[in-house]
Every structure is written in C-alpha cells, then in structure tokens.
N, C-alpha and C. Protein backbone atom coordinates (compact mmCIF):
# COMPACT_ATOMS: atom_id res chain seq x y z
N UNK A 1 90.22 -4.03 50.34
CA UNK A 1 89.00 -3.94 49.55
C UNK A 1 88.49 -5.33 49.17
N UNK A 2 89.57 -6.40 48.89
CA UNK A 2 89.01 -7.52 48.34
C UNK A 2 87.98 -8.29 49.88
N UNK A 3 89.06 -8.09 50.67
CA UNK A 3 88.15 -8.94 52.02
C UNK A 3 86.88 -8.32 52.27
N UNK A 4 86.66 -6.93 51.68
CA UNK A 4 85.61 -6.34 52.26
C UNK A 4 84.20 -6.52 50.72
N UNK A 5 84.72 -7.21 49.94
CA UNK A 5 83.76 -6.89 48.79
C UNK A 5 82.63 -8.65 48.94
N UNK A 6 80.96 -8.17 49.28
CA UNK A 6 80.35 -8.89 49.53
C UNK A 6 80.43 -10.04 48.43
N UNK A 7 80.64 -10.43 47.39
CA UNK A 7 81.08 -11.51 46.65
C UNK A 7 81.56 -12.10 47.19
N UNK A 8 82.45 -12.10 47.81
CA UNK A 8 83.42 -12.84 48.16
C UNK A 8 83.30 -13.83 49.43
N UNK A 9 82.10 -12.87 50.11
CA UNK A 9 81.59 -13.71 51.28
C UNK A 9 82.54 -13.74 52.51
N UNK A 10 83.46 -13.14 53.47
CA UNK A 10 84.53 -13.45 53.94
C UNK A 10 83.50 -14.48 55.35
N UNK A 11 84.78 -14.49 55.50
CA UNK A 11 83.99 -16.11 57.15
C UNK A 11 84.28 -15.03 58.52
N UNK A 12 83.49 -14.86 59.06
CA UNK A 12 83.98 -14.27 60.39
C UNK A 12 83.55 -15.26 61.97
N UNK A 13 84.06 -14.84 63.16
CA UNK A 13 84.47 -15.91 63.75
C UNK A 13 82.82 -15.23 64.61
N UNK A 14 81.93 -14.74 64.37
CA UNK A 14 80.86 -14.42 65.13
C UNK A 14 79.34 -14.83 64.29
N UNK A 15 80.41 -15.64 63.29
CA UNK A 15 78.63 -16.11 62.49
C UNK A 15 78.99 -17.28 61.84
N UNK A 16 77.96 -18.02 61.44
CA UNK A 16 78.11 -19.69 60.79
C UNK A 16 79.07 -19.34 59.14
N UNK A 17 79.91 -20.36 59.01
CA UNK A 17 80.33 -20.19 57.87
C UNK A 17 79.58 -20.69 56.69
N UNK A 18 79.91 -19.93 55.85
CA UNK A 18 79.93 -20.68 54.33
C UNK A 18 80.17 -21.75 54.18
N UNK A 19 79.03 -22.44 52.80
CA UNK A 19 79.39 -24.14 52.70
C UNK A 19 80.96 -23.77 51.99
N UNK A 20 81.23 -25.03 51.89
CA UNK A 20 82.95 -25.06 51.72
C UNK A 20 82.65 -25.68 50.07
N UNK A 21 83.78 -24.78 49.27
CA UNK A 21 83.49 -25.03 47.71
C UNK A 21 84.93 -25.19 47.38
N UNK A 22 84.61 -26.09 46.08
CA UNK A 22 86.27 -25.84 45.11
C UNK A 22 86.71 -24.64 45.32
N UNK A 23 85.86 -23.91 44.72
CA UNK A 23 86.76 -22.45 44.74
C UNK A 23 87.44 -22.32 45.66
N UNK A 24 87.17 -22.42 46.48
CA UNK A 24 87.72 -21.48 48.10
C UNK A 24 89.32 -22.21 47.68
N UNK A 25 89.44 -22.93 46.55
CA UNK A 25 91.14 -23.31 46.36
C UNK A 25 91.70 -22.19 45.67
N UNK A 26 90.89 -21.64 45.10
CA UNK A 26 91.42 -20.12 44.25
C UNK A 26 91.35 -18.85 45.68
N UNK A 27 92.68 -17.69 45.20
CA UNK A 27 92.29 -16.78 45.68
C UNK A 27 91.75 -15.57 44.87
N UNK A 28 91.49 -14.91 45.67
CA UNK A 28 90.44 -14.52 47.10
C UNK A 28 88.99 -15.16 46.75
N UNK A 29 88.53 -16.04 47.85
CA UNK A 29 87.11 -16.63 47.48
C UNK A 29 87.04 -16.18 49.06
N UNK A 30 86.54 -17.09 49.43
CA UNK A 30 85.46 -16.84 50.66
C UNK A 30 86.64 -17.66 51.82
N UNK A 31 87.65 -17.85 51.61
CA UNK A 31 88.45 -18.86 52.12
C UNK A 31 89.63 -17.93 52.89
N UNK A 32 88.90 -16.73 53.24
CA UNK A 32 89.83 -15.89 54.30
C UNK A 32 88.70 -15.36 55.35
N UNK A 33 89.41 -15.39 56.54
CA UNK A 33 89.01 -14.73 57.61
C UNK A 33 88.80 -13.76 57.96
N UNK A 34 87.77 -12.56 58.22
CA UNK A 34 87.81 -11.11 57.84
C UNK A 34 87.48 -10.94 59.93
N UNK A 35 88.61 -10.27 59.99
CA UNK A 35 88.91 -9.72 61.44
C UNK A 35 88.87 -8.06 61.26
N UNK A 36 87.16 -7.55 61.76
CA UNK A 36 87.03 -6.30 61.45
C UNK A 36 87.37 -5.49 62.54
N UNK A 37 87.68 -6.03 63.78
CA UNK A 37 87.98 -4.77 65.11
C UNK A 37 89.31 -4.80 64.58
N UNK A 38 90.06 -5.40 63.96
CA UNK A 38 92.08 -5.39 63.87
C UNK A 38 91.74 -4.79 62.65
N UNK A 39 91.31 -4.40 61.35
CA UNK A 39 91.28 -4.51 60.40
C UNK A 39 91.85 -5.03 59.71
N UNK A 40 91.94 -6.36 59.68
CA UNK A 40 92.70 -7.18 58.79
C UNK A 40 92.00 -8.46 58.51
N UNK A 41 92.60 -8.91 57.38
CA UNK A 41 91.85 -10.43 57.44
C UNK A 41 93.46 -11.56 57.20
N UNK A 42 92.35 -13.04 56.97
CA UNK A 42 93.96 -13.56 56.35
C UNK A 42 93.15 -14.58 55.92
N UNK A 43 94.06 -15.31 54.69
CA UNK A 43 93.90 -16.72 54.21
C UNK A 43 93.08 -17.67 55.54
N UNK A 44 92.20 -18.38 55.02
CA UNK A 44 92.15 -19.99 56.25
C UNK A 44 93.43 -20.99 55.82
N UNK A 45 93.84 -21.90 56.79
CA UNK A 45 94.36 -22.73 56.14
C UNK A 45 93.44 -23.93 55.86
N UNK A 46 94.64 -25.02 55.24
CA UNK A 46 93.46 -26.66 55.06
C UNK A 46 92.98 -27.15 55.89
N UNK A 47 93.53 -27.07 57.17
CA UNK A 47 92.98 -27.50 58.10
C UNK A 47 92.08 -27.20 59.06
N UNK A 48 91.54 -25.25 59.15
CA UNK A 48 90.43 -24.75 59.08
C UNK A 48 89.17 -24.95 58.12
N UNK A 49 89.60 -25.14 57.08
CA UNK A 49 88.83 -25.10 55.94
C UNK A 49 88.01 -26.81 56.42
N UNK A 50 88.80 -27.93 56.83
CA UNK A 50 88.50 -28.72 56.82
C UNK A 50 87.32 -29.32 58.06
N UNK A 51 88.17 -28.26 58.82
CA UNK A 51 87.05 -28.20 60.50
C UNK A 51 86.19 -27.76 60.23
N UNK A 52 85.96 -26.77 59.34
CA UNK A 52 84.53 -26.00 58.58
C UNK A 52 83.58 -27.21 58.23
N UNK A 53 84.38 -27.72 57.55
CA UNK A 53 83.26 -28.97 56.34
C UNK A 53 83.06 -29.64 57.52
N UNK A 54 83.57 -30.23 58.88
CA UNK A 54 83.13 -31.69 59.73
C UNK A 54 84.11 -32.32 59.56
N UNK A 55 85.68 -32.14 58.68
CA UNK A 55 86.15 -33.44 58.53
C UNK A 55 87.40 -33.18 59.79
N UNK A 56 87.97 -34.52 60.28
CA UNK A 56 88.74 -34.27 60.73
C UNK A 56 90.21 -33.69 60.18
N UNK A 57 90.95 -32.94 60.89
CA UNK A 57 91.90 -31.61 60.35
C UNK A 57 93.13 -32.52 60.07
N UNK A 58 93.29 -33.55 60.38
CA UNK A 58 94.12 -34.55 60.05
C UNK A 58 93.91 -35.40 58.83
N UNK A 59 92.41 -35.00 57.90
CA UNK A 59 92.24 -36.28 56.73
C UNK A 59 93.31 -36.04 55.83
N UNK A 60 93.59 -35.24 55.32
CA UNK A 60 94.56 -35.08 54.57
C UNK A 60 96.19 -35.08 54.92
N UNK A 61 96.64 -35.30 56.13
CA UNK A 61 98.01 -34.91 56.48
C UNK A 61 98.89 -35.66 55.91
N UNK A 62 98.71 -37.17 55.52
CA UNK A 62 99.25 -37.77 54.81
C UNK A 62 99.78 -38.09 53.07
N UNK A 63 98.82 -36.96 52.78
CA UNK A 63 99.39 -36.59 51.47
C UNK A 63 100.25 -35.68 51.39
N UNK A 64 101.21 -35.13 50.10
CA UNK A 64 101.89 -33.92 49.90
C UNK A 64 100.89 -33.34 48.86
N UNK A 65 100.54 -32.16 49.37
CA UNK A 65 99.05 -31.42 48.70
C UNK A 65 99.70 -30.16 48.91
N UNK A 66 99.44 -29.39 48.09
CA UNK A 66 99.26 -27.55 48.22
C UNK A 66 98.44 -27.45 49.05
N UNK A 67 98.63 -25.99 49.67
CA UNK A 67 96.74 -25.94 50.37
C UNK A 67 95.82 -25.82 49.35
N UNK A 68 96.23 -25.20 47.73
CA UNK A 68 95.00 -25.01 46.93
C UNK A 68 94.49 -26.46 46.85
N UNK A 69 95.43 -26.70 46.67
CA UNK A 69 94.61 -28.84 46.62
C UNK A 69 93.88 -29.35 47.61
N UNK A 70 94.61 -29.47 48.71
CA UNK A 70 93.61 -29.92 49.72
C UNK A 70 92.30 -28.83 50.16
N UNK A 71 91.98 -27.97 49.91
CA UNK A 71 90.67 -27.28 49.77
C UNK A 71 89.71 -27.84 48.87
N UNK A 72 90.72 -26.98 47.50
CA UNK A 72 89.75 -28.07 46.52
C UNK A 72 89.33 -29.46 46.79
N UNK A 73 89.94 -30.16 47.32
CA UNK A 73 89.26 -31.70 47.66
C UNK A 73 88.25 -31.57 48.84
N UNK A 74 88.63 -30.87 49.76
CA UNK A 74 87.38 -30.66 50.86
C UNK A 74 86.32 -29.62 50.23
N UNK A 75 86.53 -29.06 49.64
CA UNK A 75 85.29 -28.30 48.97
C UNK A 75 84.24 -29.14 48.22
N UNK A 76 85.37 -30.01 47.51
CA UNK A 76 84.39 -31.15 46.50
C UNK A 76 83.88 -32.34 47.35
N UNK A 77 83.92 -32.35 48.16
CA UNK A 77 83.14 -33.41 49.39
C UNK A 77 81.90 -33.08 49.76
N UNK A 78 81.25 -34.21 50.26
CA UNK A 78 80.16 -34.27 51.18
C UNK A 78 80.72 -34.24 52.61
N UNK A 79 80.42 -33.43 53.75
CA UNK A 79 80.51 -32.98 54.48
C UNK A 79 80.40 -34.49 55.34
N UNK A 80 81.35 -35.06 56.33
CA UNK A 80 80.95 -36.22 57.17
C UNK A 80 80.22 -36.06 58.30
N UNK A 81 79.69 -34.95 58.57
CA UNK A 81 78.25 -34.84 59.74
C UNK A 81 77.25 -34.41 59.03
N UNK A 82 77.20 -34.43 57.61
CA UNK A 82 75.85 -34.45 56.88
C UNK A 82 75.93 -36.60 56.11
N UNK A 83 76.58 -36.40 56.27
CA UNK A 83 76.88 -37.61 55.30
C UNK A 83 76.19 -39.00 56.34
N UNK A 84 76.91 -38.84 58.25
CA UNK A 84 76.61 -39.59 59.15
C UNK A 84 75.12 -39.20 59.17
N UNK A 85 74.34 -38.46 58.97
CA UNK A 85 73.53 -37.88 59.49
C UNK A 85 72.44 -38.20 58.71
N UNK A 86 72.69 -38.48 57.04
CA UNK A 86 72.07 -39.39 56.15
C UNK A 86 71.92 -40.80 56.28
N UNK A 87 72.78 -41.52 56.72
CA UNK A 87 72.78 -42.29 56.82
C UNK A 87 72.36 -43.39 58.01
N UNK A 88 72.36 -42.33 58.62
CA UNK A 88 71.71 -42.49 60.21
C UNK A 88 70.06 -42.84 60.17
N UNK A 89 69.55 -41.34 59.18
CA UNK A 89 68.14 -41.68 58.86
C UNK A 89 67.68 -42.93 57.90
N UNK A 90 68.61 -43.03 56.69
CA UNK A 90 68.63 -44.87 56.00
C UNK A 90 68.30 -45.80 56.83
N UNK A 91 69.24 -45.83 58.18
CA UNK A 91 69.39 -47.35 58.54
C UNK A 91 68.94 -47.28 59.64
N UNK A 92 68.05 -46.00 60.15
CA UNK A 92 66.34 -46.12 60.96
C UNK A 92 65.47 -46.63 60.04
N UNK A 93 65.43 -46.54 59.05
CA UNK A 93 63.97 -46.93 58.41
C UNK A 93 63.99 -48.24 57.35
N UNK A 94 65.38 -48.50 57.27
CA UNK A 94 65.71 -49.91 56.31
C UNK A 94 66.21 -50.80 56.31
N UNK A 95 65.59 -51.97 56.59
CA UNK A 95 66.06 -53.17 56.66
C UNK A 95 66.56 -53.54 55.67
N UNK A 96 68.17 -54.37 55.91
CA UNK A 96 69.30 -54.33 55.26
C UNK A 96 69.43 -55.92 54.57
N UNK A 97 69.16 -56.09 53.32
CA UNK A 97 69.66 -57.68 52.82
C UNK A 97 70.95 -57.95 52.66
N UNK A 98 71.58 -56.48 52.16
CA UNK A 98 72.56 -56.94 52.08
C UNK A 98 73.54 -55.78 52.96
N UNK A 99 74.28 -55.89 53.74
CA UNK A 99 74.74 -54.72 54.49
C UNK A 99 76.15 -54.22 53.91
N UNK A 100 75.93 -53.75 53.18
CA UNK A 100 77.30 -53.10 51.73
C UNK A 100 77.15 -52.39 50.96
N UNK A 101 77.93 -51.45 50.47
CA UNK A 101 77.70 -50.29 49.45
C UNK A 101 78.33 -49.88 48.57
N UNK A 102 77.97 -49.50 47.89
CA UNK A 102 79.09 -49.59 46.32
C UNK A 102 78.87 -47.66 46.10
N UNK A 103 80.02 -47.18 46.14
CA UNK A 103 80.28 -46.02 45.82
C UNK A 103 80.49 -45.05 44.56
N UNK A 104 80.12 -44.25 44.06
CA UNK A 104 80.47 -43.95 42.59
C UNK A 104 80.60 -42.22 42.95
N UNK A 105 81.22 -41.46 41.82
CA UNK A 105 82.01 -40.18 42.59
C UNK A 105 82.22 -40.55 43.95
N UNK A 106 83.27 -40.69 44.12
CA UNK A 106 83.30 -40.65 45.98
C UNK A 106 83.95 -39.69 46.59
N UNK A 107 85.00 -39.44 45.25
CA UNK A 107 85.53 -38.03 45.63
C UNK A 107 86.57 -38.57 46.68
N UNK A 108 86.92 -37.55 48.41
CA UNK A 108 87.83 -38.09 49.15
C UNK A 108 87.08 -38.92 50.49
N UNK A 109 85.72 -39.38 50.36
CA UNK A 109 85.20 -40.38 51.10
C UNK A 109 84.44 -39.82 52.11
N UNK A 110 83.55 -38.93 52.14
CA UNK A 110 83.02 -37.76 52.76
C UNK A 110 81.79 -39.10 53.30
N UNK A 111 81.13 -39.52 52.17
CA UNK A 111 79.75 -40.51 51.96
C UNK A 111 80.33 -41.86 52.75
N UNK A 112 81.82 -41.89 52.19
CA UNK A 112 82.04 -42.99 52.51
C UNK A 112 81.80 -43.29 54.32
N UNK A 113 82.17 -42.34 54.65
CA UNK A 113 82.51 -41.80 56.36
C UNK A 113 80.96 -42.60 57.15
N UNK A 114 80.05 -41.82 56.16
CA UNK A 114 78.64 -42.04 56.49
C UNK A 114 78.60 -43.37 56.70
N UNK A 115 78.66 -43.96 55.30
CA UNK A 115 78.16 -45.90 55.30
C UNK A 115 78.63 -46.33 56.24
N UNK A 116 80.18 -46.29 56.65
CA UNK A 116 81.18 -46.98 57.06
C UNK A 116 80.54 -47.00 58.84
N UNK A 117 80.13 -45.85 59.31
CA UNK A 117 79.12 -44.96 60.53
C UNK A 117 78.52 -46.29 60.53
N UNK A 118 77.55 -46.13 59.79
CA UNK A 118 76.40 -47.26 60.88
C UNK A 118 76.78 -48.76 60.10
N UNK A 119 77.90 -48.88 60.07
CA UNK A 119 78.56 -50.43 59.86
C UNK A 119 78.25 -50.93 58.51
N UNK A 120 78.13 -50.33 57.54
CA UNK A 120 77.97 -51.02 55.90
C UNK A 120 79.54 -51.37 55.30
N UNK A 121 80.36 -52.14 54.95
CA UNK A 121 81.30 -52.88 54.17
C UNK A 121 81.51 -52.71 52.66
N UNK A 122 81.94 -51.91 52.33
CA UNK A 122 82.36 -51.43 51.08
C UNK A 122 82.81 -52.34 50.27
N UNK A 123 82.25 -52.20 49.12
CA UNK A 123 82.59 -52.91 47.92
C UNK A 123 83.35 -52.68 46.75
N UNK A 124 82.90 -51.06 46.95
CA UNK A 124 83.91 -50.58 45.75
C UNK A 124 83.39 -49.32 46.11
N UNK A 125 84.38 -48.58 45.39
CA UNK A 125 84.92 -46.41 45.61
C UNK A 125 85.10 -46.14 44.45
N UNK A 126 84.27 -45.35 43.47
CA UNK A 126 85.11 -45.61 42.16
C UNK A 126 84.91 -43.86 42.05
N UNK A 127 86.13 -43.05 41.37
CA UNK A 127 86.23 -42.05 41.35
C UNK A 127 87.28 -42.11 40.46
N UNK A 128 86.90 -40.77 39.69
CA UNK A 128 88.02 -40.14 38.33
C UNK A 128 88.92 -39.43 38.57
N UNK A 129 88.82 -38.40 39.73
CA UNK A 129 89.70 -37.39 40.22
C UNK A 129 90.79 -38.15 40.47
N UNK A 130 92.27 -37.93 40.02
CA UNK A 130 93.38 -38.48 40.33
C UNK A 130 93.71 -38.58 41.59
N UNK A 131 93.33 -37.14 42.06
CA UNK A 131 94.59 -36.34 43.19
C UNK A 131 93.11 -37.13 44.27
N UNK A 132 91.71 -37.04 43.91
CA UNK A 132 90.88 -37.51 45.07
C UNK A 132 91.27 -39.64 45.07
N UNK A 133 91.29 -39.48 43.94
CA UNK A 133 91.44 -41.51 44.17
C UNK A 133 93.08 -41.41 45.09
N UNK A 134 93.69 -40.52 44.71
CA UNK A 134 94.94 -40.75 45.79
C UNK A 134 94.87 -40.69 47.35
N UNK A 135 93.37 -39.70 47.65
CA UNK A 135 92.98 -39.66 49.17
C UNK A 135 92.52 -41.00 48.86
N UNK A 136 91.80 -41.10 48.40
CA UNK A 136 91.24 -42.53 49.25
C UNK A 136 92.05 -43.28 49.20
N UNK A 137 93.21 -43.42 48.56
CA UNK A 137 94.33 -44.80 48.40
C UNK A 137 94.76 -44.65 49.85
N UNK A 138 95.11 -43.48 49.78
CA UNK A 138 95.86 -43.14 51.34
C UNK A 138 95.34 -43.32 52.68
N UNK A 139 93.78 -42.78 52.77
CA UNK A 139 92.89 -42.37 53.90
C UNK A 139 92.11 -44.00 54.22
N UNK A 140 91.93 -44.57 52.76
CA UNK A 140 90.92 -45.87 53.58
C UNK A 140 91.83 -46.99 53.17
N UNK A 141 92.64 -47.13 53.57
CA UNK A 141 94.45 -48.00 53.95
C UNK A 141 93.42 -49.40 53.97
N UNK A 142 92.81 -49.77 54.33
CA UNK A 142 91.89 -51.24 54.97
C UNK A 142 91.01 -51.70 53.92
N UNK A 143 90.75 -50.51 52.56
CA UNK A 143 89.54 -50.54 51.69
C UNK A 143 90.39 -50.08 50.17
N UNK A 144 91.60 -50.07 50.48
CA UNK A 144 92.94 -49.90 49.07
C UNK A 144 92.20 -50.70 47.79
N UNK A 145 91.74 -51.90 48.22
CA UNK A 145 91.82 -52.58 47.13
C UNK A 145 90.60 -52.23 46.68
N UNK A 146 89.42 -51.41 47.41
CA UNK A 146 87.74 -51.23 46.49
C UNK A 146 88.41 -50.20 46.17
N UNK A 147 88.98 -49.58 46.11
CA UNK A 147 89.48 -48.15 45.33
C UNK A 147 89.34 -48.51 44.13
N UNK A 148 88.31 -47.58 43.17
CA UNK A 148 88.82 -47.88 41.93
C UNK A 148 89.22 -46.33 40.99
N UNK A 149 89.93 -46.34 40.08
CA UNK A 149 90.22 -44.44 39.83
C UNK A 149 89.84 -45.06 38.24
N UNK A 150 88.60 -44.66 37.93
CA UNK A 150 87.83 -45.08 36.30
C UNK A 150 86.97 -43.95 36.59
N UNK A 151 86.58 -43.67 35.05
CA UNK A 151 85.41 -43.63 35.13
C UNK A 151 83.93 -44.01 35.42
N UNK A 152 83.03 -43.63 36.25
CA UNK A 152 82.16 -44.43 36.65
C UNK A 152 81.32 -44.86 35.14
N UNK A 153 81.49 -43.96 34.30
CA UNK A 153 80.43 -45.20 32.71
C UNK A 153 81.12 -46.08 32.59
N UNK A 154 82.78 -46.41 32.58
CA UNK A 154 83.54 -47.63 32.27
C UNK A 154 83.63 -48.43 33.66
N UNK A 155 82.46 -47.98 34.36
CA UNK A 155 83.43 -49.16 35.96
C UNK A 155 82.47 -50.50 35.24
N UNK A 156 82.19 -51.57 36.16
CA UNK A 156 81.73 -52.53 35.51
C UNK A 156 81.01 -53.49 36.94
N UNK A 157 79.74 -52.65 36.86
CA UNK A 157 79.16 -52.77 37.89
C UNK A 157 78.20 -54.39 37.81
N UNK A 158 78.57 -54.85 36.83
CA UNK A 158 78.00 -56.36 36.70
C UNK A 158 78.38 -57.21 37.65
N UNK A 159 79.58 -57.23 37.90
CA UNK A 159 79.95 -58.06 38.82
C UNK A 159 80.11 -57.79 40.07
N UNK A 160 79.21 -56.67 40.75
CA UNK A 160 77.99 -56.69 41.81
C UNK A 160 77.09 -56.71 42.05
N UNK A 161 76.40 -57.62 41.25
CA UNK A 161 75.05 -57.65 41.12
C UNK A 161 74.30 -58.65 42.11
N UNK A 162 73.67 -58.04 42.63
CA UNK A 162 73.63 -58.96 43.93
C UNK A 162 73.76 -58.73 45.14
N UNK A 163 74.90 -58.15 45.47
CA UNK A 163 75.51 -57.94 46.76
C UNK A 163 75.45 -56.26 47.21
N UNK A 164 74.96 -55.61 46.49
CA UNK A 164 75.13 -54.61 47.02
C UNK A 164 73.56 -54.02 47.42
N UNK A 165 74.03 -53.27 48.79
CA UNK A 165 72.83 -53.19 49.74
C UNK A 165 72.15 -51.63 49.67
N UNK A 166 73.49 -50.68 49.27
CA UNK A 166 73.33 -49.21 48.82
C UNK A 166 73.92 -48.94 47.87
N UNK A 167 73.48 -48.09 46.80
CA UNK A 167 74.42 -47.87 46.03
C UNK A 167 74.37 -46.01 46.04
N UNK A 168 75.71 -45.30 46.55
CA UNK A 168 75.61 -44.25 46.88
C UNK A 168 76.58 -43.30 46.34
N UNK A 169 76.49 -42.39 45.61
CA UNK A 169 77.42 -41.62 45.31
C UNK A 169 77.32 -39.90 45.63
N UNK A 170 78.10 -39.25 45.17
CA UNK A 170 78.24 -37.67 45.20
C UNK A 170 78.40 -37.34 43.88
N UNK A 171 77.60 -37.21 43.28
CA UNK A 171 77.58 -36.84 41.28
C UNK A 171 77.99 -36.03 41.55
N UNK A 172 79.32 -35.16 40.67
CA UNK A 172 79.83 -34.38 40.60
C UNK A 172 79.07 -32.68 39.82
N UNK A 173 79.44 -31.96 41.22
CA UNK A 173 78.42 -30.39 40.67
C UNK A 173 79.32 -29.79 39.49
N UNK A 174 78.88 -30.15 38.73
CA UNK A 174 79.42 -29.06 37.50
C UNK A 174 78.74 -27.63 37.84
N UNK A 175 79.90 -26.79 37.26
CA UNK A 175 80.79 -27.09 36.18
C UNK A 175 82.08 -27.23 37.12
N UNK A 176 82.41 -27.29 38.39
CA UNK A 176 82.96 -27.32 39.46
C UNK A 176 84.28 -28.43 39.30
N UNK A 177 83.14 -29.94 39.37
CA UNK A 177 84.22 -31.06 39.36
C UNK A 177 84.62 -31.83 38.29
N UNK A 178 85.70 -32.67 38.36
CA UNK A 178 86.60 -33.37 37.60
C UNK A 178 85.77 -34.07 37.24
C-alpha cells in the first residue's frame, strides 16, 4: 500500500524521475522503486539515488555514511549537469577579471562541479553542515584548505575583496536544510 500511495511518488524505470530531496533519506519517500508487472517495489540505494541527481555513484564512497546520510546529502545538492550547465551559459556571455569563485552553502560541491567545469579556481567553500563540510574535506582533496565549515554570517568575506570573479552559492531550502 505504501509503494502504491500517490504521495509518495514511487520512481519507475519507464518514466523520468523525481527531483532528488532530503527526504528521500527518510522512509518511505519517493526513494523506492515501484516494479508493477512483479508486484513489488524496493528501497533505491545511494548510489542510484545519486545517478538520479547527475552525480557520479562514486562521490560519496569515501566516506562512512548510512544510506539515510548519503541521500540526504545528494538530495541537498545542486545537481552537477544542472550546475555544468549554468555555468556553461555564465562563461558564454562573461568576460572574466577575475577567474575565481567564492562559494557559500556549498553543501557537498554540486555548484562547485560547475565552476571548477569551465576552469574557475576556488577560493573558498564555506558550509555549516558538518557531515556536508566532511564531503568536501574528502571529495575536493586539492581545495582542503578553501574548505571552510562556519557559518556563512560569521565567514569573513573581507579578505576577498577583490579577487573574486563569482560569488555562488546554494542557499539552503528550508525548512529542509541545516
């Protein structure tokens, strides 16, 4: 009954899925597979869930995450073939003074994926989420040190003043995120 109750939205393998949400870290959300010729459905895992959003099924393998966790973190992302795809249209139409970007919510680097795409140099990542500043500690190994895990009202954006060429974030959808 639960797979079959339209709330819930189930994903089937003959139509486009659902955007990918926190929730889908809780069960039953929309984060099971409804197989109606077998009658059965089942959980997705993280790494479906993650092929859903665009990201690769490997971003997370390097953490120790629940699957409710690593959903929740791909749910709370910007999608990296919407993200490339933004950014693609930016840097058709804008000439760059300074070619760098300063990040705020970044969450697990969805946006970041984008900048990084058409060659912008990161300055700073600043995000509150614990368990998300731990993806990025992990995932952008080369960019450890712009990691910052503050709040973005306490980051202290003075001392980029100047140098930064985008300034881009993912404001967090309440009542959803951290």
């Amino acid at each position: 009954s639960v797979a079959l109750d339209p709330k819930h939205r189930p994903q089937t393998l003959d139509s486009p899925a659902t955007t990918v949400r926190k929730e889908w870290g809780r069960w039953p959300q929309e984060a099971h597979l409804l197989d109606r010729p077998n009658n059965r459905y089942r959980r997705l895992s993280a790494k479906e869930v993650a092929a859903i959003q665009g990201f690769d099924t490997t971003w997370l393998d390097e953490l120790d995450l629940s699957t409710r966790e690593a959903i929740e973190l791909i749910g709370n992302a910007v999608p990296p073939p919407l993200a490339r795809a933004i950014f693609e249209g930016i840097d058709d139409v804008y000439e760059w003074e300074n070619s760098t970007f300063l990040e705020i919510c970044a969450g697990i680097g969805g946006l970041t994926e984008g900048a990084r795409h058409i060659g912008l140099d990161c300055l700073a990542l600043v995000e509150r989420w614990s368990i998300a500043c731990e993806a990025l500690h992990t995932r952008e190994a080369d960019m450890k040190d712009a990691v910052c895990c503050d709040d973005v009202l306490e980051f202290d954006l003075e001392k980029y003043r100047g140098q930064v060429g985008l300034l881009t974030g993912g404001p967090p959808c309440q009542p959803w995120s951290h």
